[in-house]
Protein backbone atom coordinates (compact mmCIF):
# COMPACT_ATOMS: atom_id res chain seq x y z
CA UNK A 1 108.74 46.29 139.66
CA UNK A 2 105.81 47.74 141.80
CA UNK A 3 108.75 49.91 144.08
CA UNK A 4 109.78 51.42 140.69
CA UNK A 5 106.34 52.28 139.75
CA UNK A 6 105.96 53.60 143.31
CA UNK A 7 109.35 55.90 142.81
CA UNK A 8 108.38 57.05 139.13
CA UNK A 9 104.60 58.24 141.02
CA UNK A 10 106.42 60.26 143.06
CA UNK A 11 108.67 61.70 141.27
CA UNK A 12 106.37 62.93 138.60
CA UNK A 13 104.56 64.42 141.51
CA UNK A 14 107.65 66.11 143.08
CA UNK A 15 108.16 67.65 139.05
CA UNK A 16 104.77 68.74 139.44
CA UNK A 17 104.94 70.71 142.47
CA UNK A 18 106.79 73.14 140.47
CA UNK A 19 105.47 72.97 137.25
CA UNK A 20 101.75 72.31 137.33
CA UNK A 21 99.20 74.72 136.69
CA UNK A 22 96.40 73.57 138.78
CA UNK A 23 97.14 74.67 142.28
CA UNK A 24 95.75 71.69 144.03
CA UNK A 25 98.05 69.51 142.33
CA UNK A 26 101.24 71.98 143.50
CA UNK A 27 100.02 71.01 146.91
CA UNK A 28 99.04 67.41 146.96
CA UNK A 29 101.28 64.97 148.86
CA UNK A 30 103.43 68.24 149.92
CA UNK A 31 101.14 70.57 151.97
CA UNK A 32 99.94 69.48 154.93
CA UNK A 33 96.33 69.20 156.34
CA UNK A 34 95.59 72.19 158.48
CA UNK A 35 94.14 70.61 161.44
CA UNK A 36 97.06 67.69 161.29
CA UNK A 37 99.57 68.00 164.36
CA UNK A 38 102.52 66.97 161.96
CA UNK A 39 102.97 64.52 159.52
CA UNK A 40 102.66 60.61 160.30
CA UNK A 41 104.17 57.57 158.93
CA UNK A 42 102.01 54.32 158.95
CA UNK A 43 102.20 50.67 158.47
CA UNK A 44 99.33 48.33 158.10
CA UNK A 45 99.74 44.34 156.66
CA UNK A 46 103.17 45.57 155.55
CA UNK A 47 101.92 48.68 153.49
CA UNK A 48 103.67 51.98 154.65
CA UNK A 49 102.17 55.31 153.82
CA UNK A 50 101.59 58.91 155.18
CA UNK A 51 98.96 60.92 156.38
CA UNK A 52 97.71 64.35 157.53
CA UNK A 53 98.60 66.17 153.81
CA UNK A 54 96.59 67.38 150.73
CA UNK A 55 95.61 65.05 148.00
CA UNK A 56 94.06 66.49 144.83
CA UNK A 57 92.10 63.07 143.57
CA UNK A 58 93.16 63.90 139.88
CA UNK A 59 93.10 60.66 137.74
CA UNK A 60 94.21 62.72 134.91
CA UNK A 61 97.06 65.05 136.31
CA UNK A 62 98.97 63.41 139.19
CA UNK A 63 100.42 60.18 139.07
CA UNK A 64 100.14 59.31 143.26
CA UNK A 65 96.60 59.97 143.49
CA UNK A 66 95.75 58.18 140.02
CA UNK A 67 97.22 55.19 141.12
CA UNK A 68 95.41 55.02 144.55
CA UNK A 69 91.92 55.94 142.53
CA UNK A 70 92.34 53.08 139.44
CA UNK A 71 93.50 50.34 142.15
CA UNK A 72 90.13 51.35 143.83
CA UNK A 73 88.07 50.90 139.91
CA UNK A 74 89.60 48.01 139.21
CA UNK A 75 88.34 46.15 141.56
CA UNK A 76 84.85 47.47 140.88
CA UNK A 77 84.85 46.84 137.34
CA UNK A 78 85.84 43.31 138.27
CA UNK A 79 83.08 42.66 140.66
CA UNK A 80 80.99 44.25 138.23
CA UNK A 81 81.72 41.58 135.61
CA UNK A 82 81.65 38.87 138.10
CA UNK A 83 77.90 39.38 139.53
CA UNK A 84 76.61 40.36 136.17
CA UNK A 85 77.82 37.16 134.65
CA UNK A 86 76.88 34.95 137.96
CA UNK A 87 73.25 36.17 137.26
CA UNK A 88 73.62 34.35 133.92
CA UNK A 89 73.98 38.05 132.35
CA UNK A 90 76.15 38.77 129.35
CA UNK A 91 79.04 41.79 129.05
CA UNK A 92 79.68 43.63 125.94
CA UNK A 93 82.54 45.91 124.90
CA UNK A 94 82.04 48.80 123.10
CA UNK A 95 85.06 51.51 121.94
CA UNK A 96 84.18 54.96 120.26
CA UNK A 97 86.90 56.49 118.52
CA UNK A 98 86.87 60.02 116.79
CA UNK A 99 88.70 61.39 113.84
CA UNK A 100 91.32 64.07 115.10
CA UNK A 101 94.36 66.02 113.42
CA UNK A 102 97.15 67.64 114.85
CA UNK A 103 96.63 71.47 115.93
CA UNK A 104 92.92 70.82 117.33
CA UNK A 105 92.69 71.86 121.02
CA UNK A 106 92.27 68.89 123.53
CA UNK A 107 89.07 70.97 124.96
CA UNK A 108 87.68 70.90 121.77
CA UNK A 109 87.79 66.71 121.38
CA UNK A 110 86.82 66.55 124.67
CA UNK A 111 83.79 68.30 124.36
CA UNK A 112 82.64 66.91 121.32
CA UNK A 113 83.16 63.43 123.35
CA UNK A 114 80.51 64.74 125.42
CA UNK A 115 78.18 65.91 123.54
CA UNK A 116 78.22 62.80 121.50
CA UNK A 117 78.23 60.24 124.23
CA UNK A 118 74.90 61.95 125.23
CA UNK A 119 73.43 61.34 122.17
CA UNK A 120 74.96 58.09 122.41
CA UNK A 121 72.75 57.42 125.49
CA UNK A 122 70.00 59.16 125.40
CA UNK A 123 67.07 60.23 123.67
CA UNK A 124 64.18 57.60 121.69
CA UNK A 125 67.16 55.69 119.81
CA UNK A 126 68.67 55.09 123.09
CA UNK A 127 65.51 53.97 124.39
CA UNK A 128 64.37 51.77 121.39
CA UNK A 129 68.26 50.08 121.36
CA UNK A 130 68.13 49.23 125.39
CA UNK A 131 64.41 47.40 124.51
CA UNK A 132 65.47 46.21 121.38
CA UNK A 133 68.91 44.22 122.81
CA UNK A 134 68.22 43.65 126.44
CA UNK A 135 70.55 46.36 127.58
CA UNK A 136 70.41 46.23 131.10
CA UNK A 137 73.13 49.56 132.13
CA UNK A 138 76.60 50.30 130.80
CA UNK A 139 80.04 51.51 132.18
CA UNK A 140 81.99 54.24 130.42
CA UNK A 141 85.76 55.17 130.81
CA UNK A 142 87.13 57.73 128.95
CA UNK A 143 91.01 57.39 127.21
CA UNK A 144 93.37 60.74 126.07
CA UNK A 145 96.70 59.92 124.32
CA UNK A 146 98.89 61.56 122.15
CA UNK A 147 100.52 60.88 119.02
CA UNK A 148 101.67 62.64 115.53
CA UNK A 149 98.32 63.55 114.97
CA UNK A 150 97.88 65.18 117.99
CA UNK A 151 95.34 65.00 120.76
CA UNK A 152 93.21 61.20 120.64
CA UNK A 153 89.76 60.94 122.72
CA UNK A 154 87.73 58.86 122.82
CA UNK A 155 85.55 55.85 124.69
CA UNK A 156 85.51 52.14 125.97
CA UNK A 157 82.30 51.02 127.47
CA UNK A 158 80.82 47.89 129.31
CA UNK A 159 77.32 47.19 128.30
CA UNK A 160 75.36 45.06 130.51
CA UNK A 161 72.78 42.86 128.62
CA UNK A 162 69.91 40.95 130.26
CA UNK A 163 70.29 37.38 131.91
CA UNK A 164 67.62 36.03 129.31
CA UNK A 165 69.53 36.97 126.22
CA UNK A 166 70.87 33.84 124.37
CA UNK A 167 73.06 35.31 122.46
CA UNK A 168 73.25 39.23 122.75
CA UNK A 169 73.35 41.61 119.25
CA UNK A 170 76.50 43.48 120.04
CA UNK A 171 77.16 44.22 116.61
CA UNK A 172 73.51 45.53 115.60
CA UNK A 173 73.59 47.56 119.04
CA UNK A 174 76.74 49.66 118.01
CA UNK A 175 75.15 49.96 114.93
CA UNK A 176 72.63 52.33 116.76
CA UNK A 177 75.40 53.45 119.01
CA UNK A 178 77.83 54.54 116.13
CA UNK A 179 75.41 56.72 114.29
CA UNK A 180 74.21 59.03 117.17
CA UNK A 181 77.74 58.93 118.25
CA UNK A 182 78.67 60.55 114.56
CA UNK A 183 75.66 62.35 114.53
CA UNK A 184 77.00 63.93 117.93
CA UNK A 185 80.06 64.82 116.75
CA UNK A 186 79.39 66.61 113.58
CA UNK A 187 76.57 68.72 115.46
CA UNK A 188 79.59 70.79 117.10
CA UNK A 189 81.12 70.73 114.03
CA UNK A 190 84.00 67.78 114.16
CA UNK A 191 84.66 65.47 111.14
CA UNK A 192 82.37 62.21 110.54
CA UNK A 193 84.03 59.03 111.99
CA UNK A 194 85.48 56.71 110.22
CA UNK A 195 84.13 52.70 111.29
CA UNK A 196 87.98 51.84 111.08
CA UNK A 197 89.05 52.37 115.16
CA UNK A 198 85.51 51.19 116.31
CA UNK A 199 85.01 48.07 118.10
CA UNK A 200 82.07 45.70 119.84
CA UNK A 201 82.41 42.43 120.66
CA UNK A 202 81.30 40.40 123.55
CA UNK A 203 83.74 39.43 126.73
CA UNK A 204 84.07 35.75 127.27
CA UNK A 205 87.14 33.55 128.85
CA UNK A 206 90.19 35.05 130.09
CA UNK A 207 89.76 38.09 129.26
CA UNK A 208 87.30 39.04 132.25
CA UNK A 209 90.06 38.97 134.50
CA UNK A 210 92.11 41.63 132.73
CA UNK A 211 88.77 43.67 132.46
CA UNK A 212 89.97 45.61 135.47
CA UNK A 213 92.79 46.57 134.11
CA UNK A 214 92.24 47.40 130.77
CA UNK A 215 89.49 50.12 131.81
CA UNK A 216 91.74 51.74 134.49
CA UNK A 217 95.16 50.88 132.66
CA UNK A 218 95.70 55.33 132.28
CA UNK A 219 97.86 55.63 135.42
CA UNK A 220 101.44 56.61 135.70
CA UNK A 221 103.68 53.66 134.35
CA UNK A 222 100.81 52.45 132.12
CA UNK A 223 103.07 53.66 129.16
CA UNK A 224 105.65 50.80 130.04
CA UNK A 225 103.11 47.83 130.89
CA UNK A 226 101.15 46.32 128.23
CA UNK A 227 97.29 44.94 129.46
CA UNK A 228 96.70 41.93 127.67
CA UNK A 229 92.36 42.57 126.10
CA UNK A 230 90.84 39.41 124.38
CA UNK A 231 94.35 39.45 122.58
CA UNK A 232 95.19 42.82 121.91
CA UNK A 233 97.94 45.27 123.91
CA UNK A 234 98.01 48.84 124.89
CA UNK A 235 101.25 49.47 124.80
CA UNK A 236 103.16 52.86 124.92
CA UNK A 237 103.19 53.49 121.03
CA UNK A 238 100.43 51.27 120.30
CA UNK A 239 100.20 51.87 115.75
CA UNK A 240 101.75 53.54 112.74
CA UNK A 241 101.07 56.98 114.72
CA UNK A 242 102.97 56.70 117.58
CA UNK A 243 99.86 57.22 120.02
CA UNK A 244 101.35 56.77 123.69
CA UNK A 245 99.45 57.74 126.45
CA UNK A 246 99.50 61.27 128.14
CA UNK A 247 101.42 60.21 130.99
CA UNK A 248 104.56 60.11 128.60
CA UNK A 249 103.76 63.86 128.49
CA UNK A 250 104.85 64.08 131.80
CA UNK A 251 107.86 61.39 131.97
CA UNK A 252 109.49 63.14 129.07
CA UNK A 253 108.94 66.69 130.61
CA UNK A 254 110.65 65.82 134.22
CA UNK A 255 112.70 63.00 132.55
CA UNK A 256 114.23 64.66 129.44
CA UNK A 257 113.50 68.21 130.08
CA UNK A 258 111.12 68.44 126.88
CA UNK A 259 109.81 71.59 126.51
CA UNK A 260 107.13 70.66 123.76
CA UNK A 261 105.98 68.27 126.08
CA UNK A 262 105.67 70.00 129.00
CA UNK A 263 103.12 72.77 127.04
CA UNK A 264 101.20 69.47 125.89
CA UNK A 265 101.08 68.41 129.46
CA UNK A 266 99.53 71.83 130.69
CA UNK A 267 97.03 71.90 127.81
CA UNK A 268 96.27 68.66 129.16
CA UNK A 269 95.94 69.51 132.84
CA UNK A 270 94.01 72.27 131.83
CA UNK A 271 91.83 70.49 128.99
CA UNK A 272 90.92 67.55 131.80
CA UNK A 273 90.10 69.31 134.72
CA UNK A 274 87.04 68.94 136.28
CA UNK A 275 86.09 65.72 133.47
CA UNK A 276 85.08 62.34 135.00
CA UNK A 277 87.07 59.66 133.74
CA UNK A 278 84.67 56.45 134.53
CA UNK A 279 80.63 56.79 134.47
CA UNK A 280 77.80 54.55 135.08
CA UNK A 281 74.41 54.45 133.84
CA UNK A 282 71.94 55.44 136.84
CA UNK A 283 70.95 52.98 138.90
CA UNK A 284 73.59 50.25 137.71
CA UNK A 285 75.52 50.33 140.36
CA UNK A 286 72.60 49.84 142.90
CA UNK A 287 71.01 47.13 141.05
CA UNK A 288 74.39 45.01 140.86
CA UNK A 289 74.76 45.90 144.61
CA UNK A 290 77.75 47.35 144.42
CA UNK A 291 78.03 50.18 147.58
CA UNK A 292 77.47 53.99 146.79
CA UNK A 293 80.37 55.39 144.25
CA UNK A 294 82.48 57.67 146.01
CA UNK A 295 84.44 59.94 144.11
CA UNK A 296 88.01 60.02 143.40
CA UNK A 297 88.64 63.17 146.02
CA UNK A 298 86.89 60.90 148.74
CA UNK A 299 89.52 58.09 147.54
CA UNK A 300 92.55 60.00 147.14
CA UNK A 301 91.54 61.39 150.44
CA UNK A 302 91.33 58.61 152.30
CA UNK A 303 94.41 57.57 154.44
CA UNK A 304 95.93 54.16 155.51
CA UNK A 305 95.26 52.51 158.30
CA UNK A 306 94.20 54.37 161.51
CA UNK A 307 95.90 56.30 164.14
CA UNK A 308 96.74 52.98 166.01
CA UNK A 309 99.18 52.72 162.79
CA UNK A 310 101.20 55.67 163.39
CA UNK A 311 104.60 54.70 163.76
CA UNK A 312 106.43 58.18 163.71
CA UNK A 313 105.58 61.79 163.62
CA UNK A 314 107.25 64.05 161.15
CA UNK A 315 107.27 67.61 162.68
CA UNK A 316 106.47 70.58 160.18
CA UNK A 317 109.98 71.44 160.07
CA UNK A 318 110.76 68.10 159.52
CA UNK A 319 108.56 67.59 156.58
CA UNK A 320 109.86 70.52 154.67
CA UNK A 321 113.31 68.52 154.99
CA UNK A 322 111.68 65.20 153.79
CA UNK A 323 109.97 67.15 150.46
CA UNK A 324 113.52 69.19 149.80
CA UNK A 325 115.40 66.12 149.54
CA UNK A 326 112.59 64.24 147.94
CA UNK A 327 112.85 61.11 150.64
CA UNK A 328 109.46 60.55 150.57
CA UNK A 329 109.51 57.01 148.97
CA UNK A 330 113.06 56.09 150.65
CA UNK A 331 111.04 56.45 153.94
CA UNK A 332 108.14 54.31 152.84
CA UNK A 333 110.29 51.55 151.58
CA UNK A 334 112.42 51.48 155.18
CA UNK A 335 108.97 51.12 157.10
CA UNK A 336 107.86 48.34 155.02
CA UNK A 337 111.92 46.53 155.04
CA UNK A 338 111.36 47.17 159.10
């Protein structure tokens, strides 16, 4: 149920407060805004929430603000798909996996993934493959989980073909796409790919309505809700490997008191901060019309309602009350019961 979800957020939140390493996340949805007079409590179409505190806007390390961010992609990946396809264009999906072992450092993948993607899209291969199959931009959202070969990174992409393609050449395109991504990865000195984990294919039927959700499915509770994807699941132990998304990391750190987890969890704080999760190709966005990106700070950051939704003021002695005995989501759920 959503209210679980919702209590699960902030819970893993409240853990983190104590045990994160990134300061902004010790602070966010605890600390309060210096130029608020207090904290409020708000109610708009039934919706409570708070405002005048910190947010961090991590996607990757805290469970409150990824939620807020991926319910804010979802919908743009959907609208995406829609107006592409309206124009009479076509959608592709594209996933870039890596070969990994357990012991390698989750900066390491990661920056391999980078360097590879570039390759990936740019340079004159890039250039001959968009003229070659009609590609008119892409969308790129990057995945970490976890399994018994350790650290897993690695990349699901939209590709946008032109209106006038027929019948686009997914298949010869990550053709192109596949070598410069190997290439990429065995210039900083990680192993050659293996095609086994790779995948292209073009989105038709149902599955554009899951599209959404697929590409932002890495938020807390993820691990216990399985997207349906043109027949496939992500589910929280998803092959022979046990692979299960990093947010497990944190549920069995706060939730079992793992101590092997909880060092994965701060190499993985550490290892993804400061990475974008989802990336366009330039100029995408503006040509499907979609308004400017904001970032996930200016999300996280951005409150409900408006002042003329205030129903109660928390003093600052109050609030320290609230986050001691952890009532933050019992006072959101009586607002919205009334």
């Amino acid at each position: 149920m959503a209210s679980d979800l919702r209590k699960r957020r902030y819970e893993g939140r409240a853990f983190l407060w104590h045990e994160s390493t990134l300061r902004r996340v010790r602070h966010c949805g605890r600390a309060e805004v210096a130029t608020a007079l207090g904290v409020t409590v708000r109610e708009r179409a039934h919706v409570a929430g708070f405002a005048g505190l910190q947010s961090c806007g991590s996607v990757w390390a805290d469970p409150v603000c990824s939620s807020k961010v991926m319910a804010r992609r979802r919908v743009e990946i959907g609208a995406a798909v829609e107006i592409w396809q309206a124009l009479g264009g076509r959608v592709g999906f594209v996933t870039l996996t890596m070969r990994h072992r357990k012991g390698q450092r989750l900066a390491t993948l990661w920056d391999g993934l980078s360097k590879a993607w570039g390759r990936v899209t740019g340079g004159k291969g890039w250039t001959t493959d968009k003229a070659r199959h009609g590609v008119a931009g892409w969308m790129r959202v990057v995945e970490v989980t976890h399994g018994r070969n350790g650290w897993h990174v690695h990349v699901h992409s939209l590709v946008f073909f032109a209106p006038a393609l027929v019948a686009p050449e997914v298949q010869a395109l990550h053709a192109g796409m596949f070598a410069r991504w190997s290439g990429g990865l065995q210039s900083v000195g990680l192993a050659k790919p293996l095609m086994v984990g790779q995948d292209a294919r073009l989105i038709d039927g149902a599955a554009d309505a899951d599209l959404g959700r697929y590409f932002t499915k890495a938020v807390h509770g993820g691990d216990r809700i399985a997207y349906e994807f043109t027949g496939s699941q992500t589910k929280s132990v998803r092959d022979a490997l046990g692979t299960r998304p990093a947010w497990s990391l944190l549920d069995a750190a706060s939730e079992a008191g793992d101590a092997d987890a909880l060092d994965l969890w701060h190499e993985y704080e550490k290892g993804s901060k400061g990475r974008r999760q989802m990336t366009w190709s330039q100029g995408f966005r503006k040509e499907l019309g979609l308004q400017v990106e904001q970032t996930d700070e200016e999300i996280a950051e951005e409150e409900l309602g408006s002042n003329d939704d205030d129903l109660v003021v928390i003093t600052s002695a109050g609030w320290k009350r609230v986050v001691e005995r952890l009532l933050m989501v019992p006072i959101l759920e009586a607002t919205e019961t009334g």
